[in-house]
N, C-alpha and C. Protein backbone atom coordinates (compact mmCIF):
# COMPACT_ATOMS: atom_id res chain seq x y z
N UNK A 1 58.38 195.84 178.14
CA UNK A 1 57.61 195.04 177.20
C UNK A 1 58.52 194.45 176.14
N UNK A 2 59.60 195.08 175.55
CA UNK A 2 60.19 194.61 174.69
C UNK A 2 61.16 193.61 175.44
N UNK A 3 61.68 193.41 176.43
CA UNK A 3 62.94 192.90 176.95
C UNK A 3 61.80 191.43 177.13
N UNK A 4 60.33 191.82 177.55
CA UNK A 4 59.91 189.94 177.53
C UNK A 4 59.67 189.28 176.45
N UNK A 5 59.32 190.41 175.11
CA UNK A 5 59.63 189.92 173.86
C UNK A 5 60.39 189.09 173.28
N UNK A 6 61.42 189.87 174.01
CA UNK A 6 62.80 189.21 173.55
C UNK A 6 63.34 188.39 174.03
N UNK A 7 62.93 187.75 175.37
CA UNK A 7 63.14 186.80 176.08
C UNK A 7 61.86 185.40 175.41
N UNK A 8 61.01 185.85 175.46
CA UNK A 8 59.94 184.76 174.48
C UNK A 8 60.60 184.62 172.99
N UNK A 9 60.93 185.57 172.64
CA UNK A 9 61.57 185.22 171.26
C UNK A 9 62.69 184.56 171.33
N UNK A 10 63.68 184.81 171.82
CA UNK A 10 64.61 183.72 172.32
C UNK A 10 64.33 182.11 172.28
N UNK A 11 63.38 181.95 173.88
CA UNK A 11 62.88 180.74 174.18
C UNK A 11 62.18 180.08 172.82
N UNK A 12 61.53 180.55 171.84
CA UNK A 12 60.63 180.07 170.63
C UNK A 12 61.96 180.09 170.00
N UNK A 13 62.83 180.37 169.34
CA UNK A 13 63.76 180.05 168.22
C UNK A 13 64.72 179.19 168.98
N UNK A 14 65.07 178.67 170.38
CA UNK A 14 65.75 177.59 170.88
C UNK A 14 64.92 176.67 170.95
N UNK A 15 63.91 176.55 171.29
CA UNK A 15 62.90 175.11 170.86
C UNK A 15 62.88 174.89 169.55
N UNK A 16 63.12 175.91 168.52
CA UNK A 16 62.91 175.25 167.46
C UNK A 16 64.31 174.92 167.06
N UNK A 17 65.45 175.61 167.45
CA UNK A 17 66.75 175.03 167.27
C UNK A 17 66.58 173.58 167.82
N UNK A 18 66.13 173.13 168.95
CA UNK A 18 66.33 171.79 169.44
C UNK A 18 65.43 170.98 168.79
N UNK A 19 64.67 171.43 168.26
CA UNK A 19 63.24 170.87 167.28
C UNK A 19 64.16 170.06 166.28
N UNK A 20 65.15 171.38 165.51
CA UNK A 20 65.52 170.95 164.19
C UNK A 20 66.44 169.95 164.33
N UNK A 21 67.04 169.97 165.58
CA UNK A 21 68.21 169.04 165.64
C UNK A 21 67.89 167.51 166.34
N UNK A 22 66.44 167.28 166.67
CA UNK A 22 66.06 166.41 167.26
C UNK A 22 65.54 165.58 165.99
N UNK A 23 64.73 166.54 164.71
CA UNK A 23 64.14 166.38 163.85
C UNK A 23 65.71 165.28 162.81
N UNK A 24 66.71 166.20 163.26
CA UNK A 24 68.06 165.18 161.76
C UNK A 24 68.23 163.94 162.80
N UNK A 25 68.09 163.66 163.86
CA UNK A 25 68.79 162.78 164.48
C UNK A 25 68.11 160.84 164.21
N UNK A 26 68.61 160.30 164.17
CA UNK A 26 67.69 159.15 163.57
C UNK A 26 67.23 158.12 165.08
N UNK A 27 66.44 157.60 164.84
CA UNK A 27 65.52 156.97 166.26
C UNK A 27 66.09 155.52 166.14
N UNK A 28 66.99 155.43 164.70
CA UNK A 28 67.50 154.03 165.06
C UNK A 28 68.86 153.91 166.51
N UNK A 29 68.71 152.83 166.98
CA UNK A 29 69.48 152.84 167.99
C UNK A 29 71.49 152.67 167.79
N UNK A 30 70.79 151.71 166.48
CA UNK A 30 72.59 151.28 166.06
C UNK A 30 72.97 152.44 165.11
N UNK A 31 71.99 153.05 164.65
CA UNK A 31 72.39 154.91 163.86
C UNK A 31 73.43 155.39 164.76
N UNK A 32 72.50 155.93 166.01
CA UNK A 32 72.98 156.54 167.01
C UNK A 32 74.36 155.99 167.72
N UNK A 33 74.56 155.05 168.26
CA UNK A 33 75.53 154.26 168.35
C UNK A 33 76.84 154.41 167.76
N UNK A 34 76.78 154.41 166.16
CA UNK A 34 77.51 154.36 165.31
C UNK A 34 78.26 155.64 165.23
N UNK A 35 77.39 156.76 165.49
CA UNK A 35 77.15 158.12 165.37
C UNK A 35 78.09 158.56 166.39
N UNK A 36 77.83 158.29 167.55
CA UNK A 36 78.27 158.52 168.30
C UNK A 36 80.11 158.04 168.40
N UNK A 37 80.26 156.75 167.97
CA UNK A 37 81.56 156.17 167.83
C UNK A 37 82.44 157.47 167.10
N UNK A 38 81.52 158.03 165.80
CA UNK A 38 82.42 158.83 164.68
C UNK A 38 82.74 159.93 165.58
N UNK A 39 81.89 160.47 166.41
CA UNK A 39 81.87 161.96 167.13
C UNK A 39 83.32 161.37 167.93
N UNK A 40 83.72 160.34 168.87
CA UNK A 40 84.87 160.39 169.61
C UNK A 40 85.90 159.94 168.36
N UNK A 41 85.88 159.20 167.61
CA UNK A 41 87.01 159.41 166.75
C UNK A 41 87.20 160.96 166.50
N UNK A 42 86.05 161.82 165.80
CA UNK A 42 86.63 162.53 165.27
C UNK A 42 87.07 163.76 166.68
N UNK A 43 86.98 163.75 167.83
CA UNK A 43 87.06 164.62 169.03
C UNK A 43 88.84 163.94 168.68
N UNK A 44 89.11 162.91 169.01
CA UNK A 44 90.52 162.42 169.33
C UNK A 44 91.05 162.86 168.10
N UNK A 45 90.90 162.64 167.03
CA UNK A 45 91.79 162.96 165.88
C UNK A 45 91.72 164.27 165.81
N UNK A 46 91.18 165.45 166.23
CA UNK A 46 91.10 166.35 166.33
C UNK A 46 91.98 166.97 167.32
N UNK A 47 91.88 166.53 168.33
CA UNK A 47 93.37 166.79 169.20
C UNK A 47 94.90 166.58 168.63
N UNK A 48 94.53 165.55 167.80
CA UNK A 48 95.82 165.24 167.42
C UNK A 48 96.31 165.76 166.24
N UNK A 49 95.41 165.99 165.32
CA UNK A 49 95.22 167.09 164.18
C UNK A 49 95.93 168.44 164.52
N UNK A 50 95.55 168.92 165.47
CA UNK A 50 95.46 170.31 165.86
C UNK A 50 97.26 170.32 166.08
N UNK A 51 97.60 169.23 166.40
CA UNK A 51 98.79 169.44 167.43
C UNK A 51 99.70 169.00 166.08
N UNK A 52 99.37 168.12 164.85
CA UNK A 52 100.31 168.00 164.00
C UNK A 52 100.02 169.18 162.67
N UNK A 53 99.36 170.00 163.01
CA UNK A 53 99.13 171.11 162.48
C UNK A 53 99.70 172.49 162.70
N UNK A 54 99.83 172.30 163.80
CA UNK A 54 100.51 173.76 164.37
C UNK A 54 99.65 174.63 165.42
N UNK A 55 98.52 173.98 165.35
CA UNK A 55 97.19 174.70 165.73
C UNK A 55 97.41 174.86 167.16
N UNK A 56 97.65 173.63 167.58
CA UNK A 56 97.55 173.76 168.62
C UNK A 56 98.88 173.24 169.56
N UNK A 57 99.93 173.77 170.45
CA UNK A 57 100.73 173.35 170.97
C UNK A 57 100.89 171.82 171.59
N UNK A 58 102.21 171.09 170.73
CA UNK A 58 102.30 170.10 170.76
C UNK A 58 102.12 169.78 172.66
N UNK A 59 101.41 168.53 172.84
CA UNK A 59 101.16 168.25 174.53
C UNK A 59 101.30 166.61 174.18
N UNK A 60 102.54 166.26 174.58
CA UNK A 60 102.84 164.81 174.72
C UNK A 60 101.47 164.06 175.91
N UNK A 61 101.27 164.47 176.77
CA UNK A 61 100.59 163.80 177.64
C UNK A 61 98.98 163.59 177.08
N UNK A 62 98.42 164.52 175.97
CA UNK A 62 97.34 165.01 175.92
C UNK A 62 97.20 164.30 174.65
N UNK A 63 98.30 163.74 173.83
CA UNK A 63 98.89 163.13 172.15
C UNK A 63 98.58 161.81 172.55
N UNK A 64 98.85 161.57 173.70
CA UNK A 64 98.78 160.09 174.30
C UNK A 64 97.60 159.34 175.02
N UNK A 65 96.93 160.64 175.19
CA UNK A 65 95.23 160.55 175.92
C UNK A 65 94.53 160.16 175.10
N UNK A 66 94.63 160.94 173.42
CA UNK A 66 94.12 160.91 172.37
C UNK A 66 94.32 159.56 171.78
N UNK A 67 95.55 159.04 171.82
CA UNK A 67 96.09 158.29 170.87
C UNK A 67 95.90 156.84 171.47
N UNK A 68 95.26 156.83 172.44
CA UNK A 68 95.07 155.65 173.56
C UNK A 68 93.32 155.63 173.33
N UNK A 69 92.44 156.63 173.09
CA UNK A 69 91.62 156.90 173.27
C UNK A 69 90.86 155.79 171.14
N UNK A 70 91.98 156.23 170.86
CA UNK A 70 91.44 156.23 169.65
C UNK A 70 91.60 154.37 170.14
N UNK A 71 92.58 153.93 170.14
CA UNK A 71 92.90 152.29 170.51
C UNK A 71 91.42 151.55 171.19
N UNK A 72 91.82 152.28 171.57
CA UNK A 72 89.96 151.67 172.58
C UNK A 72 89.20 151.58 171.99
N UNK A 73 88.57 152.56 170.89
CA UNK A 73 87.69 152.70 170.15
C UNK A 73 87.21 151.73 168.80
N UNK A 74 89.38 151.59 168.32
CA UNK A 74 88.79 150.53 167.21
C UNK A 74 88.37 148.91 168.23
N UNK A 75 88.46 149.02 168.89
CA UNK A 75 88.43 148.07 169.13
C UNK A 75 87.19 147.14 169.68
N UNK A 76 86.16 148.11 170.14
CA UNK A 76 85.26 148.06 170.44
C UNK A 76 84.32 146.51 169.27
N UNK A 77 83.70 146.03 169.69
CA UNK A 77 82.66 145.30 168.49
C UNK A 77 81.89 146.04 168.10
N UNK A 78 81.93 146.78 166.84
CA UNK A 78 80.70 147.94 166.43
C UNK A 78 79.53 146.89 165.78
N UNK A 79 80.10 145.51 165.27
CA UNK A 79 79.30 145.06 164.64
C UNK A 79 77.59 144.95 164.59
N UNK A 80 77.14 145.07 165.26
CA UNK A 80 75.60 145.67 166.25
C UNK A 80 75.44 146.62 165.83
N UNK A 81 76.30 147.96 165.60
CA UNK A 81 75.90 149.11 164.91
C UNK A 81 75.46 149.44 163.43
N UNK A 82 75.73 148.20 162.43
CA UNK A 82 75.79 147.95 160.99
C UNK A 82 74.69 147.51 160.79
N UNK A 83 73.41 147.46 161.61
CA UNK A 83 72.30 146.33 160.89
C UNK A 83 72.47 146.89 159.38
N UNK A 84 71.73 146.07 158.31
CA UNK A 84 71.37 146.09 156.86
C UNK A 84 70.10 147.18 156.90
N UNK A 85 70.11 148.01 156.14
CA UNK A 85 68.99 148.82 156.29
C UNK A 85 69.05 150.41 157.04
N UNK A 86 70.12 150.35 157.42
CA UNK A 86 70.38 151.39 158.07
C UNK A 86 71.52 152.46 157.29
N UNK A 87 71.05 152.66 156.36
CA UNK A 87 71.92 152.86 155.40
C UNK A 87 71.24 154.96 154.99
N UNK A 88 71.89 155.19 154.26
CA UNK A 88 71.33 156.84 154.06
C UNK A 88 70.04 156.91 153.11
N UNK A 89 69.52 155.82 152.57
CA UNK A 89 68.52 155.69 151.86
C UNK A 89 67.20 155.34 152.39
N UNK A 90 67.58 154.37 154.05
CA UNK A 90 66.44 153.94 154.65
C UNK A 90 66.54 154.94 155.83
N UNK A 91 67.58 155.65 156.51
CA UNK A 91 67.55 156.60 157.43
C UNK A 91 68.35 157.60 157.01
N UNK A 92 67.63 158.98 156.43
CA UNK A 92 67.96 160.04 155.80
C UNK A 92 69.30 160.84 157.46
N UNK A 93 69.13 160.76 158.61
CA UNK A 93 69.92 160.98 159.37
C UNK A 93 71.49 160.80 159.41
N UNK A 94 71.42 159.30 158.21
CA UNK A 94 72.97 158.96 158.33
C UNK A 94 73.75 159.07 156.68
N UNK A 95 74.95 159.06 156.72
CA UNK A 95 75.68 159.23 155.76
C UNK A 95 76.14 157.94 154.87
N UNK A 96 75.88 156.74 155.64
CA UNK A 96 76.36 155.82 155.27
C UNK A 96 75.53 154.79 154.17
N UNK A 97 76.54 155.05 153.23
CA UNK A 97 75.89 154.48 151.87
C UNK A 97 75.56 153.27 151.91
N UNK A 98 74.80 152.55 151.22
CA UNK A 98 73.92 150.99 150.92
C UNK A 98 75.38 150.30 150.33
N UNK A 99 75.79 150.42 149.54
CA UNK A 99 77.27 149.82 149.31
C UNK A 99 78.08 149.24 150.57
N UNK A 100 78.19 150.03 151.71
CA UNK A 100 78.24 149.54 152.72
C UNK A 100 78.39 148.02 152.72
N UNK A 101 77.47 147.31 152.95
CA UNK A 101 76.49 145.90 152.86
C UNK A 101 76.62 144.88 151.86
N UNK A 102 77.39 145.87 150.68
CA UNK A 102 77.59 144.57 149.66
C UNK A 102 78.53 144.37 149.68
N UNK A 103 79.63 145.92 150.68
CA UNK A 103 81.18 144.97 150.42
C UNK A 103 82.05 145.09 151.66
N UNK A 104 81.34 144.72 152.96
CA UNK A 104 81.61 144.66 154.09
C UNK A 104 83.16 143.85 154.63
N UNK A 105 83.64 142.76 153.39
CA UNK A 105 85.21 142.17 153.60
C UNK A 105 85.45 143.32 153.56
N UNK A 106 85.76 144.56 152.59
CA UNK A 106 86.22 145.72 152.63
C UNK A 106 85.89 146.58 153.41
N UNK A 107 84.77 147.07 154.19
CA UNK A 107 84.72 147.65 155.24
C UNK A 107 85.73 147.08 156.36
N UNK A 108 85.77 146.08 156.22
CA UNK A 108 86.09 145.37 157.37
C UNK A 108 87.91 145.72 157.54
N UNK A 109 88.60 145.77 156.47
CA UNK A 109 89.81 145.15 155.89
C UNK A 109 90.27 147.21 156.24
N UNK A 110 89.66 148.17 156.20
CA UNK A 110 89.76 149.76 156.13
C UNK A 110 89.64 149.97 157.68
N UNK A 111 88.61 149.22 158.30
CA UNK A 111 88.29 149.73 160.07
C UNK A 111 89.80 148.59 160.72
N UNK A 112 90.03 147.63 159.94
CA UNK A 112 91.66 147.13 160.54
C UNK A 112 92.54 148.25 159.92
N UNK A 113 92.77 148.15 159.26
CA UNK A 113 93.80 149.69 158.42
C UNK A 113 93.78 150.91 159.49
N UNK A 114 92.49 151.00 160.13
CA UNK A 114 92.19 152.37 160.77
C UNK A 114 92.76 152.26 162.70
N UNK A 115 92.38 150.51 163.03
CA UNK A 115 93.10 149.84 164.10
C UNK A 115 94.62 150.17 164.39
N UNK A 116 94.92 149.43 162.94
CA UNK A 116 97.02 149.44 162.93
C UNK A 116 96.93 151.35 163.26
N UNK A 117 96.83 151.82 162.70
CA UNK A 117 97.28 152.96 162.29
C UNK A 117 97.02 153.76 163.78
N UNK A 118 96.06 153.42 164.33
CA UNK A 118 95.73 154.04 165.97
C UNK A 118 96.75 153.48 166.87
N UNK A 119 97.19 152.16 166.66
CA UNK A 119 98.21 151.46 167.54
C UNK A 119 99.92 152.34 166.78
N UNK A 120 100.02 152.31 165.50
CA UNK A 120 101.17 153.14 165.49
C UNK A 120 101.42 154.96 166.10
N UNK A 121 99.90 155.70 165.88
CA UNK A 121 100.28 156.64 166.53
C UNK A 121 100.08 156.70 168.42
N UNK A 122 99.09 155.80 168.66
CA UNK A 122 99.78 155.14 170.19
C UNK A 122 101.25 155.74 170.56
N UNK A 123 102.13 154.48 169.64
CA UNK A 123 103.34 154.50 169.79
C UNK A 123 103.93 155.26 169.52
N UNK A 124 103.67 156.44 168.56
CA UNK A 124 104.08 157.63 168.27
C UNK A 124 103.81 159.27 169.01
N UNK A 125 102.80 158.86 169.69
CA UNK A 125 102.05 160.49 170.18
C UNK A 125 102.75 160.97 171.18
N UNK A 126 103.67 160.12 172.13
CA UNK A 126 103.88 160.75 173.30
C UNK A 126 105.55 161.10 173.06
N UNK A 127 106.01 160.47 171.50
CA UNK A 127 107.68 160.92 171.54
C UNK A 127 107.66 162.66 171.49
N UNK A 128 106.87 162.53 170.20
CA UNK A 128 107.34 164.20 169.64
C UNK A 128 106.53 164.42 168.62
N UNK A 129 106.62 165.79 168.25
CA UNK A 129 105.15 166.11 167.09
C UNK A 129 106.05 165.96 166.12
N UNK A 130 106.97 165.90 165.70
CA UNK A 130 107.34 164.83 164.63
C UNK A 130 106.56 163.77 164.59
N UNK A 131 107.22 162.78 165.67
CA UNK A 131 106.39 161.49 165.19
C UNK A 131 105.02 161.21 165.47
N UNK A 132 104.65 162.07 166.09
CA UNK A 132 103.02 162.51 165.79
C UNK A 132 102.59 162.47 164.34
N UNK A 133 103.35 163.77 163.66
CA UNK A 133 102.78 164.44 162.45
C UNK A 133 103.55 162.73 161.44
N UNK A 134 104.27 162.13 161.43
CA UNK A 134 104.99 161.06 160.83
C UNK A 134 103.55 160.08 160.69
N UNK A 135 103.17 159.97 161.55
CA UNK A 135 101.67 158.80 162.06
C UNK A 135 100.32 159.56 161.78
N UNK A 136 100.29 160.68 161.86
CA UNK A 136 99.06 161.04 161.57
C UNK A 136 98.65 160.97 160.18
N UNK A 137 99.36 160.80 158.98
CA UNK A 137 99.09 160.59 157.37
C UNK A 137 98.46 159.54 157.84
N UNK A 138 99.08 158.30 157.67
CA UNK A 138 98.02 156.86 157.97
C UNK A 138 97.00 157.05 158.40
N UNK A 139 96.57 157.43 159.92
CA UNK A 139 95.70 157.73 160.47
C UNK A 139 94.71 158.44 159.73
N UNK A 140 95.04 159.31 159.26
CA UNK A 140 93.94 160.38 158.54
C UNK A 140 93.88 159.46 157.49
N UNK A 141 95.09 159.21 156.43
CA UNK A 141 94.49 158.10 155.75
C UNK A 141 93.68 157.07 155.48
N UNK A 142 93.56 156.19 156.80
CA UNK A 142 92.38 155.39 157.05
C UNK A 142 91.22 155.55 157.26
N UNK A 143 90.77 156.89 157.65
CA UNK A 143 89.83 157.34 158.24
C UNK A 143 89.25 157.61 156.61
N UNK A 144 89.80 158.27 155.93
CA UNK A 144 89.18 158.51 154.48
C UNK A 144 89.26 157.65 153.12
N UNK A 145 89.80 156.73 153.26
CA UNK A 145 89.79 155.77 152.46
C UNK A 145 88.58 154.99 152.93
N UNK A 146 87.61 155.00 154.15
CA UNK A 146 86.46 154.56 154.16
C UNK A 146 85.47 155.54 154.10
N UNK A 147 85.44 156.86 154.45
CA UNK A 147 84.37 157.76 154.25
C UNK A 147 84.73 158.11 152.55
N UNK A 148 85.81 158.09 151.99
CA UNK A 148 85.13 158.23 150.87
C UNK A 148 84.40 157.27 149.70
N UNK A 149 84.80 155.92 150.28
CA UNK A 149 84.25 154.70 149.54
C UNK A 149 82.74 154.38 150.13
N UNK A 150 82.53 154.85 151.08
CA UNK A 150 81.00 154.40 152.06
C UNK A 150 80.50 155.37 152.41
N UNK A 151 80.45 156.99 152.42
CA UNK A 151 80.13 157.56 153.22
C UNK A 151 79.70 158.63 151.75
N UNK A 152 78.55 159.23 152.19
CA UNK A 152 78.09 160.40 151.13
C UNK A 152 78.05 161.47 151.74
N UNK A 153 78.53 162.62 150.82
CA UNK A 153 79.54 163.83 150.82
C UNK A 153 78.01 164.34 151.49
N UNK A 154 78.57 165.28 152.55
CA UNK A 154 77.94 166.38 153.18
C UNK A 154 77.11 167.18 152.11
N UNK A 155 76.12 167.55 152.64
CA UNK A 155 74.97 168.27 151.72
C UNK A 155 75.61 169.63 152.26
């Protein structure tokens, strides 16, 4: 009796785990989209993080998967993902501040900053975690010189 308890209790607190996480997710499409773009940046910079950190054993082949991965990415047209309105005030799901929208030359001028900087560690990931760790400042640099001008701090 207790072991189906505990198997129903289980099943009821994973529906509501998937409840809660279905509940933050936003139904806009270019949210999601967008959302999704940040999740593979931050998977790739995370490989590469790890490896100019110490964390994780430098892997030239794996620096270069990443660092190719990220190239692709800026490059993509996200512009479709930015409608006006989709901001953390009209969809509580996302982080991205209404400022956004009023100063988009500058968004614009930080996601090139964030481009160069993917094409230099490109060129850098597969020498050596030197010039990994040499390229990854920029990189990380770019990445936060727009989340902290557009993006509101984690609750």
């Amino acid at each position: 009796m207790m072991k189906k308890f505990s198997i129903l209790a289980a099943g009821i607190l994973s529906v509501a785990a998937i409840g809660a996480a279905i509940a933050h997710e936003s139904e806009n499409p270019a949210v999601k989209a967008r959302t999704s773009i940040m999740q593979l940046y931050s998977f790739n910079l995370g490989t590469l993080g790890g490896m100019a950190k110490g964390e994780v054993e430098y892997d030239a082949e794996a620096a270069t998967r990443a660092a190719n991965n990220l190239v692709v990415l800026t490059q993509i047209d996200q512009s479709a993902m930015w409608p006006a309105g989709s901001d953390n005030v009209s969809d509580p799901s996302t982080r991205a501040l209404p400022t956004i929208w009023e100063n988009f030359p500058d968004v614009g001028a930080k996601g090139q900053a964030m481009a160069d900087a993917a094409v230099a560690m490109q060129a850098a990931a597969g020498q050596d975690v030197d010039a990994l760790k040499a390229a990854m400042g920029d990189l990380g640099g770019s990445c936060s010189a727009c989340h902290k001008a557009y993006r509101a701090p984690n609750d």
